[in-house]
PDB file of N, CA and C in Angstrom:
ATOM      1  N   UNK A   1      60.131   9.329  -4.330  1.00  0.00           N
ATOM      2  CA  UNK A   1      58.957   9.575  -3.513  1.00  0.00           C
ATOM      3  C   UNK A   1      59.327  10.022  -2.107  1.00  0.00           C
ATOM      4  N   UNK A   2      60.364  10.737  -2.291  1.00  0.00           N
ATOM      5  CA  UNK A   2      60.851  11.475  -0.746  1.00  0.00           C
ATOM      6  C   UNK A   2      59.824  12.562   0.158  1.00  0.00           C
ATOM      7  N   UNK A   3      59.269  13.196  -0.914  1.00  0.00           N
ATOM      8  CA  UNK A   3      58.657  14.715  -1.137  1.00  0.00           C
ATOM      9  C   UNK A   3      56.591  14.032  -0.937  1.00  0.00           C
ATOM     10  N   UNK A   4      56.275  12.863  -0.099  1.00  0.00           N
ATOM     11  CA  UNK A   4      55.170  12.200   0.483  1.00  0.00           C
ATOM     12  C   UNK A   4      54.420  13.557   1.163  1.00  0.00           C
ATOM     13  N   UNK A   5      52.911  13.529   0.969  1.00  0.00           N
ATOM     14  CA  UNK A   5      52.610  14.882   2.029  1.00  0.00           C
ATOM     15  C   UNK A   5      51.499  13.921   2.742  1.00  0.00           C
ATOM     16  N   UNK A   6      51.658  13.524   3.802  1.00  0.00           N
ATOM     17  CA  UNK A   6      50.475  12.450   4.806  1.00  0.00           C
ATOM     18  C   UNK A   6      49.307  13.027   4.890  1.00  0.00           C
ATOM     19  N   UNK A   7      48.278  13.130   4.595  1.00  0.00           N
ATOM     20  CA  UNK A   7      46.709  12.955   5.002  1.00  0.00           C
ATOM     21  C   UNK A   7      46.497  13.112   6.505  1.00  0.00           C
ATOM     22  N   UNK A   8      45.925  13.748   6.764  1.00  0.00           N
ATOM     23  CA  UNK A   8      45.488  13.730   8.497  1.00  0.00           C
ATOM     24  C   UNK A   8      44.489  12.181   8.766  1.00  0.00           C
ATOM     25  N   UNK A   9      44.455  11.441   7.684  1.00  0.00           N
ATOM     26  CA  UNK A   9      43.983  10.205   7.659  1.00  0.00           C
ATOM     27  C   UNK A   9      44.941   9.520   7.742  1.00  0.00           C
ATOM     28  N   UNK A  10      46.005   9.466   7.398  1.00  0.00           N
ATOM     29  CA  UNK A  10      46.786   8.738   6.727  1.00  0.00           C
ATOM     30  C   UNK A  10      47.203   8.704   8.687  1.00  0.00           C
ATOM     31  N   UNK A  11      48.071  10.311   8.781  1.00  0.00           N
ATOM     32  CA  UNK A  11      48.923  10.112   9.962  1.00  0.00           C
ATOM     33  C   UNK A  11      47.356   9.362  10.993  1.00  0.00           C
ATOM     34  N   UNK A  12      46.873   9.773  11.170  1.00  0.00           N
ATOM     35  CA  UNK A  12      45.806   8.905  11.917  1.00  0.00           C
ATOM     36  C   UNK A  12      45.856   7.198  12.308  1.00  0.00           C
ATOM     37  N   UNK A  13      45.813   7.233  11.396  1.00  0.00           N
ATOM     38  CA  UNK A  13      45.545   5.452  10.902  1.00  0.00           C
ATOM     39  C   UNK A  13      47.310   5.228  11.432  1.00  0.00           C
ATOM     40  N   UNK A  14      48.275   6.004  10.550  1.00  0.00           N
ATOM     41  CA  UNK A  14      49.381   5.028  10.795  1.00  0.00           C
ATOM     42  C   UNK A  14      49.792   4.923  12.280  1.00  0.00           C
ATOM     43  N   UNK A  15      49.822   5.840  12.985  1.00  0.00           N
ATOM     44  CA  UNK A  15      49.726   5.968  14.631  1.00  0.00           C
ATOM     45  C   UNK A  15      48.628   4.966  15.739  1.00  0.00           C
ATOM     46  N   UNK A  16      47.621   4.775  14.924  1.00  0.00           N
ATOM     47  CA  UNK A  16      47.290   3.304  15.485  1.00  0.00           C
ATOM     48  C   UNK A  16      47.204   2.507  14.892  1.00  0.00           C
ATOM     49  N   UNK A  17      48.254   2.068  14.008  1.00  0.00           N
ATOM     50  CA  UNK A  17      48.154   0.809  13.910  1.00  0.00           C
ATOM     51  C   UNK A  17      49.851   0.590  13.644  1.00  0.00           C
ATOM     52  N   UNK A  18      50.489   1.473  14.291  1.00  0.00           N
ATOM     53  CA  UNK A  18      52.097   1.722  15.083  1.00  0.00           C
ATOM     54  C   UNK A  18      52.903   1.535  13.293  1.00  0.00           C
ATOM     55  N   UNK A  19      52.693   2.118  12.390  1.00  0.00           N
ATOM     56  CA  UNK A  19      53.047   2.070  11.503  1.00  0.00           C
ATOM     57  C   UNK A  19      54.028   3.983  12.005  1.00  0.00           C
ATOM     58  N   UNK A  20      55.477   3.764  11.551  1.00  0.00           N
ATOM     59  CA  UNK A  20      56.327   5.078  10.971  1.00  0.00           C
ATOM     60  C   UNK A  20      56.210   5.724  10.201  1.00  0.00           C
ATOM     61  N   UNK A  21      56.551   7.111  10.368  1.00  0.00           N
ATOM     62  CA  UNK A  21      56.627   7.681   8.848  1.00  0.00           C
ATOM     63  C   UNK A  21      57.818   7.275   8.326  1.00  0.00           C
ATOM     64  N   UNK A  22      59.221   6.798   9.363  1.00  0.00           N
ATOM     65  CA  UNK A  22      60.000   6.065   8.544  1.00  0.00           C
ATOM     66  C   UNK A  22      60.161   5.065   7.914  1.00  0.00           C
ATOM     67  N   UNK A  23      58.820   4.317   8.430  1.00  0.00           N
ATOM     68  CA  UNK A  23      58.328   2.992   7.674  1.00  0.00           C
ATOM     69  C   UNK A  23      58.423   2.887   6.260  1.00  0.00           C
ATOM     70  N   UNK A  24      57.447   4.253   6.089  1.00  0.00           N
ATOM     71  CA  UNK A  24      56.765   3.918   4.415  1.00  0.00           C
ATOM     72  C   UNK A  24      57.636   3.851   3.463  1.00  0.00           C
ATOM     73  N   UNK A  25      59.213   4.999   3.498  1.00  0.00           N
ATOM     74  CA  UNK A  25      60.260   4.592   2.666  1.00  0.00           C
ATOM     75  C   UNK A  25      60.559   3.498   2.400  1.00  0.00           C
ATOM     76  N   UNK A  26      60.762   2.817   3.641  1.00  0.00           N
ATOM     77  CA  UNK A  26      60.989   1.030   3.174  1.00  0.00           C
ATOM     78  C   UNK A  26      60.306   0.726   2.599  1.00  0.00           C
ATOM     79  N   UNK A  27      58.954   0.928   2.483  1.00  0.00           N
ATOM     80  CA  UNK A  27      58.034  -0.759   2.508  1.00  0.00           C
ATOM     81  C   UNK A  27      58.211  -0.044   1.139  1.00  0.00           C
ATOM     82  N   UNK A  28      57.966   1.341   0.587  1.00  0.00           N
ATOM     83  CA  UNK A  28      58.134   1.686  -1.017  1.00  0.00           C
ATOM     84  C   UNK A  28      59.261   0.857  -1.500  1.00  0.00           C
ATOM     85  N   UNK A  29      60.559   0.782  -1.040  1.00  0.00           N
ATOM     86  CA  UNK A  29      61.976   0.500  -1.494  1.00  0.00           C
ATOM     87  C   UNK A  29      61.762  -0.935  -1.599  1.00  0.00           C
ATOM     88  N   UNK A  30      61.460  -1.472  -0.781  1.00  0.00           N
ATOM     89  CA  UNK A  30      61.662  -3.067  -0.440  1.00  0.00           C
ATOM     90  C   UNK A  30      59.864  -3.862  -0.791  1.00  0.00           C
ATOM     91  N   UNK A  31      59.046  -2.900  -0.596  1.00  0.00           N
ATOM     92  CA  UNK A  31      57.914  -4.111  -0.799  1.00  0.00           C
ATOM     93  C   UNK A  31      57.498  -3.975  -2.107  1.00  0.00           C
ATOM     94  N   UNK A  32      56.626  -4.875  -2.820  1.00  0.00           N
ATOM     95  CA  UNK A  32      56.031  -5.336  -3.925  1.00  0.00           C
ATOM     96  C   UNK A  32      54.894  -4.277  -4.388  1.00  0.00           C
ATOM     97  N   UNK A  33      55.267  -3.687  -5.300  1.00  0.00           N
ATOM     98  CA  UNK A  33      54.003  -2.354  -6.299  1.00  0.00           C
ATOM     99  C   UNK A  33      52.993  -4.125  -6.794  1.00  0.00           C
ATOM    100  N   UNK A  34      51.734  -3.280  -6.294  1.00  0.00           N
ATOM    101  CA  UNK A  34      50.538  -4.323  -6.520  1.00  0.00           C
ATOM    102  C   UNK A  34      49.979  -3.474  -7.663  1.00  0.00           C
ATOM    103  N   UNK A  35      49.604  -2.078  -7.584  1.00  0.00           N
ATOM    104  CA  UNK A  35      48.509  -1.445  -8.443  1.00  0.00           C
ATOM    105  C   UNK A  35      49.783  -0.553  -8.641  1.00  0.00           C
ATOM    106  N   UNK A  36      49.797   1.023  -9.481  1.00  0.00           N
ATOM    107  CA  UNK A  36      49.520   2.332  -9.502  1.00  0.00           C
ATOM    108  C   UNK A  36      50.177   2.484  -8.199  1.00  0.00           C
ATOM    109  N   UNK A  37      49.258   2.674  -7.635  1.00  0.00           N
ATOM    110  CA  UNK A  37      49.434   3.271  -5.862  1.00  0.00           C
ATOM    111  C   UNK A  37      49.576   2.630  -4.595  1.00  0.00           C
ATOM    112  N   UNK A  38      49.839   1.466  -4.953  1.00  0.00           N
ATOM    113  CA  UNK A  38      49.841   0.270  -3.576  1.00  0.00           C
ATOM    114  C   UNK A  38      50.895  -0.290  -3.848  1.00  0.00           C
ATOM    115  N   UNK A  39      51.649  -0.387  -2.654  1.00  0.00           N
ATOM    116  CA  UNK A  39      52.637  -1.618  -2.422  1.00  0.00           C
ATOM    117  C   UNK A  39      52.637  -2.116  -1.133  1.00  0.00           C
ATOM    118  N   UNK A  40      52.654  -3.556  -0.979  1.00  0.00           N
ATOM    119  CA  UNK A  40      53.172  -4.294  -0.083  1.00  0.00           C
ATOM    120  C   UNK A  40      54.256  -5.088   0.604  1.00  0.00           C
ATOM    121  N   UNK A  41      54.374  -4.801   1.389  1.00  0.00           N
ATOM    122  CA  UNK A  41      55.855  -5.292   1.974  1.00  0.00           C
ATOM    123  C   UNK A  41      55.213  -7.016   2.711  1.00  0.00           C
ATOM    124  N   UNK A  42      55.665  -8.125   1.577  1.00  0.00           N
ATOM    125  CA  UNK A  42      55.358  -9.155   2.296  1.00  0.00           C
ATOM    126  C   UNK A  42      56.128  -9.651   3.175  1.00  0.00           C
ATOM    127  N   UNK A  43      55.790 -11.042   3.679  1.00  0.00           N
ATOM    128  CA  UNK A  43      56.939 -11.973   4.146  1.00  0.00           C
ATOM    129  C   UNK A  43      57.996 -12.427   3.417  1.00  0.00           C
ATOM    130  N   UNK A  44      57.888 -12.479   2.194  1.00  0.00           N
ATOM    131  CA  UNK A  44      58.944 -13.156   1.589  1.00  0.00           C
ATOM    132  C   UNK A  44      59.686 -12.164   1.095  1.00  0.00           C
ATOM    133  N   UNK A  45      59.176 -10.600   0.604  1.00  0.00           N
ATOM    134  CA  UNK A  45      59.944  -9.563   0.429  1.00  0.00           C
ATOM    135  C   UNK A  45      60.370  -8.979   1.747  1.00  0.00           C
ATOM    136  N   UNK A  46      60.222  -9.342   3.105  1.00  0.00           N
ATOM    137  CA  UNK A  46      60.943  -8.996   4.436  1.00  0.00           C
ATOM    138  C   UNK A  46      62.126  -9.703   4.531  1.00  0.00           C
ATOM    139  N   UNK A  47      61.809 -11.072   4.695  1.00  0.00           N
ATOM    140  CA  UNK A  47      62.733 -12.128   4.375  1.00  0.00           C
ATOM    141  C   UNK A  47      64.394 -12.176   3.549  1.00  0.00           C
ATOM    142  N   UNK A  48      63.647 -11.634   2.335  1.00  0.00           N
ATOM    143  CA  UNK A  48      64.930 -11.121   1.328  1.00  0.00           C
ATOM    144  C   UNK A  48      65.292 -10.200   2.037  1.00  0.00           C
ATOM    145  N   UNK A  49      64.872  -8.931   2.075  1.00  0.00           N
ATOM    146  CA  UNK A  49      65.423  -7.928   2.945  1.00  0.00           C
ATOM    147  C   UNK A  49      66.950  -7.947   3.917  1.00  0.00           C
ATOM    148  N   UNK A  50      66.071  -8.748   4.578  1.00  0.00           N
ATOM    149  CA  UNK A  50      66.886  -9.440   5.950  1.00  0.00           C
ATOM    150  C   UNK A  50      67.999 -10.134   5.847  1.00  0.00           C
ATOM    151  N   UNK A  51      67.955 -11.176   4.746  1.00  0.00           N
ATOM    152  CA  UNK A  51      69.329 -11.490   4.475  1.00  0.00           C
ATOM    153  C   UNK A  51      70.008 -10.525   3.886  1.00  0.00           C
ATOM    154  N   UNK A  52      69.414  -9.985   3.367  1.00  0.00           N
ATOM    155  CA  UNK A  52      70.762  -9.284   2.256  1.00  0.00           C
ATOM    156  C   UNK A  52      71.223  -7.735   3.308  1.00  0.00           C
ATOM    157  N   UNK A  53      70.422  -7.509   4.471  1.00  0.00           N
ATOM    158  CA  UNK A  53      70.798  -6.608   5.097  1.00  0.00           C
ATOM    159  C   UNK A  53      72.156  -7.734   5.763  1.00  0.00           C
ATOM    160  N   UNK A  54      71.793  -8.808   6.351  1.00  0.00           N
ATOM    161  CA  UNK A  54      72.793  -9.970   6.730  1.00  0.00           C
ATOM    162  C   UNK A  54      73.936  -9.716   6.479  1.00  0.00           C
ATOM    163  N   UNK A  55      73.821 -10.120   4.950  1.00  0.00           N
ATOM    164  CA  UNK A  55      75.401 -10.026   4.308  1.00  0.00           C
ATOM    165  C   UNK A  55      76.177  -8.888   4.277  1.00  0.00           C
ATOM    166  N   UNK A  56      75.654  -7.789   4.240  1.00  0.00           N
ATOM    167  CA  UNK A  56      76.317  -6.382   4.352  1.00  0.00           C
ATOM    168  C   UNK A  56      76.603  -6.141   5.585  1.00  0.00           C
ATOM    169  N   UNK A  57      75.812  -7.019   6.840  1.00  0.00           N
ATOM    170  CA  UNK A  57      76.473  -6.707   7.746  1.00  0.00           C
ATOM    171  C   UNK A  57      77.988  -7.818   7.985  1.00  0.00           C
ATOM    172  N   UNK A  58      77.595  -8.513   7.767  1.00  0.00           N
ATOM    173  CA  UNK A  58      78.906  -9.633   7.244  1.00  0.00           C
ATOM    174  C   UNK A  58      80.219  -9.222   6.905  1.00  0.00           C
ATOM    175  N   UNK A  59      79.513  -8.474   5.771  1.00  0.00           N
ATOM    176  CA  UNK A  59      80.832  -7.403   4.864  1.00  0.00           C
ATOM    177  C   UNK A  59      81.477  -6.731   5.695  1.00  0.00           C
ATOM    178  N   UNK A  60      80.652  -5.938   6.313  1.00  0.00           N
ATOM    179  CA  UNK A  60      80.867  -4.384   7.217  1.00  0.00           C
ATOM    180  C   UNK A  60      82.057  -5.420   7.889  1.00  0.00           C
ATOM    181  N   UNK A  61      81.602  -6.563   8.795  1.00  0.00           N
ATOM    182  CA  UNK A  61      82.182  -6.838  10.073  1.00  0.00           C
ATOM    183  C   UNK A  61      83.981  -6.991   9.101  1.00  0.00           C
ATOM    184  N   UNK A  62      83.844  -7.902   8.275  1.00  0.00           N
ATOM    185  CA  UNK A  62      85.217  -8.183   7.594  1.00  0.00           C
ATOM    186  C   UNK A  62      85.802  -7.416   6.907  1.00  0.00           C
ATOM    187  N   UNK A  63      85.101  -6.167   6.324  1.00  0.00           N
ATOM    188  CA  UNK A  63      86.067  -5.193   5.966  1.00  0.00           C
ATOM    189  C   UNK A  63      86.644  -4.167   7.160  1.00  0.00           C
ATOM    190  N   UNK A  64      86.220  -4.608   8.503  1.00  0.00           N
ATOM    191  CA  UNK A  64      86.438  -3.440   9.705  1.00  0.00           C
ATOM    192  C   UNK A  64      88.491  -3.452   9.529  1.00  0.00           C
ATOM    193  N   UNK A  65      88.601  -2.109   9.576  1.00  0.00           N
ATOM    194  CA  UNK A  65      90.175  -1.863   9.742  1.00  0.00           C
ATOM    195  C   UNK A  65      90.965  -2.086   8.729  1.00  0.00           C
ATOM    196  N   UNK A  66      90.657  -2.014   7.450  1.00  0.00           N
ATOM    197  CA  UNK A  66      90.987  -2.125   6.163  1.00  0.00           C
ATOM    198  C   UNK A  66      91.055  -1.134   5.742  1.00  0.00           C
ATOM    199  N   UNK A  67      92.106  -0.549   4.979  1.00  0.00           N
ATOM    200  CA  UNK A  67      92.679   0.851   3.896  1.00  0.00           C
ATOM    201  C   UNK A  67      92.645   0.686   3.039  1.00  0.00           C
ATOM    202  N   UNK A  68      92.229   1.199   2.151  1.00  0.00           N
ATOM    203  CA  UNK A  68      92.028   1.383   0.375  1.00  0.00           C
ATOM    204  C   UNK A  68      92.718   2.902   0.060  1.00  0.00           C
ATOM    205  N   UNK A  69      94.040   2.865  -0.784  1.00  0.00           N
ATOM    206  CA  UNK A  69      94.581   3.722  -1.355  1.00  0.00           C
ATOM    207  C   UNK A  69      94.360   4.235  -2.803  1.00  0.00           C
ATOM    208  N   UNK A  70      93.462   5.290  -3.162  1.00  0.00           N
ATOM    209  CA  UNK A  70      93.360   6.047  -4.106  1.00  0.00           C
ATOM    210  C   UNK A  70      93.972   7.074  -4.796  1.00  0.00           C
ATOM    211  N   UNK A  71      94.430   6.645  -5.987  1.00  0.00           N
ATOM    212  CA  UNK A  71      95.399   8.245  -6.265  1.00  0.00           C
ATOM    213  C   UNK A  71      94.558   8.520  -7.944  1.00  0.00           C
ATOM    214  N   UNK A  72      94.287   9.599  -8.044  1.00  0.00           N
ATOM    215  CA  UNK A  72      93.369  10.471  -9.293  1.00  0.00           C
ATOM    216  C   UNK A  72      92.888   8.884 -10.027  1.00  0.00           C
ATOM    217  N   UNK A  73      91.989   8.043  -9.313  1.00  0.00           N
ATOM    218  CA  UNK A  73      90.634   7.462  -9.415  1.00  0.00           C
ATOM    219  C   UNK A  73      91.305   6.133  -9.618  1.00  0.00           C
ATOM    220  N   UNK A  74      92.500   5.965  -9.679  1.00  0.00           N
ATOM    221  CA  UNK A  74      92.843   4.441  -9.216  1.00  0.00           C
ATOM    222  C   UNK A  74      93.240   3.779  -8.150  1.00  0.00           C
ATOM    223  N   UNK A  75      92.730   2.517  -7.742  1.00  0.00           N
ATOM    224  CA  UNK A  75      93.530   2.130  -6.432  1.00  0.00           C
ATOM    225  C   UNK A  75      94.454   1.845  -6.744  1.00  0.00           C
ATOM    226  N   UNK A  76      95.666   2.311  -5.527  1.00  0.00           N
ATOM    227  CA  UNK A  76      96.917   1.843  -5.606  1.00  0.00           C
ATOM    228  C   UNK A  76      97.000   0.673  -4.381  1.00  0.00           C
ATOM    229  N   UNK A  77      96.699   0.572  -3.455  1.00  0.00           N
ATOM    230  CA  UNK A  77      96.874  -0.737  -2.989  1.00  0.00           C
ATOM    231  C   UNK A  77      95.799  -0.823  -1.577  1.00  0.00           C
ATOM    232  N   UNK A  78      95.056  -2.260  -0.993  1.00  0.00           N
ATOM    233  CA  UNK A  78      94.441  -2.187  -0.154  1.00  0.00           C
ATOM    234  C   UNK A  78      95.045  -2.991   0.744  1.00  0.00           C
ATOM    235  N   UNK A  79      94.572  -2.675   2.331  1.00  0.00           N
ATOM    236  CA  UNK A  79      95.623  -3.801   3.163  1.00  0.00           C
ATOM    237  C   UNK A  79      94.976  -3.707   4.423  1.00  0.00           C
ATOM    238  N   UNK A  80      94.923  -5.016   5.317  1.00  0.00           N
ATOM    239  CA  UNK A  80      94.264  -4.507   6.766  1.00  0.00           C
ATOM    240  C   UNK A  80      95.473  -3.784   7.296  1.00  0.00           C
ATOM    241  N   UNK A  81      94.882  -3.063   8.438  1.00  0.00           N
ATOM    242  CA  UNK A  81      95.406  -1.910   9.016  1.00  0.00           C
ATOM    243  C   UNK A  81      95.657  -1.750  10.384  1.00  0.00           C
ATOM    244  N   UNK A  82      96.819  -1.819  10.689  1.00  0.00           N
ATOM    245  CA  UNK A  82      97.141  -2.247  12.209  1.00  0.00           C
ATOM    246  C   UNK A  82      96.841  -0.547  13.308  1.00  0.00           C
ATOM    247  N   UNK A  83      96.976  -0.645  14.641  1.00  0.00           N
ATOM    248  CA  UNK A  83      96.495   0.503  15.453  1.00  0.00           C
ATOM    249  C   UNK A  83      97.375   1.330  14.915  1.00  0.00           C
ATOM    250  N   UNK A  84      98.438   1.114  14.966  1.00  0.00           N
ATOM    251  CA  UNK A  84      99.849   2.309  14.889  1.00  0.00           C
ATOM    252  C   UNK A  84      99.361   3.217  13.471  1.00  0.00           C
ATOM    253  N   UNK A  85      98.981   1.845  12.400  1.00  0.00           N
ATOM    254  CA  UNK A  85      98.690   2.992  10.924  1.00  0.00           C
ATOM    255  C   UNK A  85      97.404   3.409  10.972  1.00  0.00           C
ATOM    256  N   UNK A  86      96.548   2.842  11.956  1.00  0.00           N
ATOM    257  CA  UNK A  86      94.742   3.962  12.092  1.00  0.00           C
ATOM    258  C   UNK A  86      95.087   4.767  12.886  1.00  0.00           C
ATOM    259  N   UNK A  87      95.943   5.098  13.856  1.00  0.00           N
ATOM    260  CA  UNK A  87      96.017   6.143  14.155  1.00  0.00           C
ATOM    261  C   UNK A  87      96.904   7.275  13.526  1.00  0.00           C
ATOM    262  N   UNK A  88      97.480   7.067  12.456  1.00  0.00           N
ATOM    263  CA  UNK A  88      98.306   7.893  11.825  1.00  0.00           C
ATOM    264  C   UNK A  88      97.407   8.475  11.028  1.00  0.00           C
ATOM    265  N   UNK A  89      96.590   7.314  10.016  1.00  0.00           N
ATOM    266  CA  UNK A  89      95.867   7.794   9.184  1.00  0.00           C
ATOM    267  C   UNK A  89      95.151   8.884   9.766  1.00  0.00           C
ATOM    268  N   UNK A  90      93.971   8.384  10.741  1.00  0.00           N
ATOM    269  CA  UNK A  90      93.189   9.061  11.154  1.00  0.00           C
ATOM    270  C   UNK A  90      93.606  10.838  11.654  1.00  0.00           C
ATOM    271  N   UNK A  91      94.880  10.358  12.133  1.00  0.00           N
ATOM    272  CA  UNK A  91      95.744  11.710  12.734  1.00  0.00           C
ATOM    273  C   UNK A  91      95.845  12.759  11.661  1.00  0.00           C
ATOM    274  N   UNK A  92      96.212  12.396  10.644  1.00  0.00           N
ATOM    275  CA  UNK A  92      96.459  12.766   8.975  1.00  0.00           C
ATOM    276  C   UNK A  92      95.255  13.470   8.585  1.00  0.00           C
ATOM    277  N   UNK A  93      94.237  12.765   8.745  1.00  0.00           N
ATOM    278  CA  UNK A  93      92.909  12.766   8.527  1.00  0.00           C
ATOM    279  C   UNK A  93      92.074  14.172   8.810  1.00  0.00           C
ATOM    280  N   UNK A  94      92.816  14.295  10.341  1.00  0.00           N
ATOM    281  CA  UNK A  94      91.922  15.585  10.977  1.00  0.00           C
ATOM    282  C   UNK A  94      93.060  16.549  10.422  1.00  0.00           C
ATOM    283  N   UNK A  95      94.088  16.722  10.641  1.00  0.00           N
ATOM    284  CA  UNK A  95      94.928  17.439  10.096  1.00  0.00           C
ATOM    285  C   UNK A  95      94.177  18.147   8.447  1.00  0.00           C
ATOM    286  N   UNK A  96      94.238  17.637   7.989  1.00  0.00           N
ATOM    287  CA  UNK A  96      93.655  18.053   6.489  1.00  0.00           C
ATOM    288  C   UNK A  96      92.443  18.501   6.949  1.00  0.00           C
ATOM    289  N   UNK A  97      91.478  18.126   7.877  1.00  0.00           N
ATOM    290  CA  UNK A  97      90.077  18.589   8.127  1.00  0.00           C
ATOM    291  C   UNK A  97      88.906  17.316   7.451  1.00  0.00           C
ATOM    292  N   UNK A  98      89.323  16.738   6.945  1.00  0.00           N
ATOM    293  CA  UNK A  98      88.710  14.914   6.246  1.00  0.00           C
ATOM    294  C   UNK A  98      88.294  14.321   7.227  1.00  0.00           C
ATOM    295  N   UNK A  99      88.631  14.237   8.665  1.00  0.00           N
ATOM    296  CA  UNK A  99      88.015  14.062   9.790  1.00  0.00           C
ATOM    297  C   UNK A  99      87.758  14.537  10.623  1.00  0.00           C
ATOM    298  N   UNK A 100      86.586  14.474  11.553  1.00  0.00           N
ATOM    299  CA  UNK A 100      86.341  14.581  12.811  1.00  0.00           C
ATOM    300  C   UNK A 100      86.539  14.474  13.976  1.00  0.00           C
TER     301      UNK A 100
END
């Protein structure tokens, strides 16, 4: 439901009552189909949300500076990653054009 075309009602209404158009993706993704054509994004489906955005940020924080080595679709080994080897990598990285 990417391809939404808003109602001059729709944008109306959602502008006062401070609703996004980036809103509605969520509340589709994350809130509760009531009918056909309605869904609601409750408290308790915000709630869930929220933690589980939590834990991924959790993740994010503890996987920061960690290498994962891939060779034709297997890992060969993962390891945290000290400055000297992020900057090699990374150096490596732009070299090939893989980074920015």
């Amino acid at each position: 439901m990417t391809n939404l075309i808003y109602t001059r009602h729709a944008k109306t209404r959602m502008q006062q009552r401070g609703i996004r158009k980036a809103d509605i993706p969520i509340i589709l993704a994350c809130g509760t189909q009531v009918d056909d054509e309605t869904y609601f994004m409750s408290n308790r489906d915000a709630t869930r949300e929220i933690e589980t955005r939590k834990r991924e940020i959790q993740t994010l924080s503890r996987l920061a500076n960690r290498k994962v080595v891939i060779r034709n679709g297997r890992v060969i080994t993962a390891y945290p990653s000290n400055p000297a080897d992020q900057k090699r990598t990374l150096r490596r990285g732009r070299q090939k054009g893989l980074v920015k």
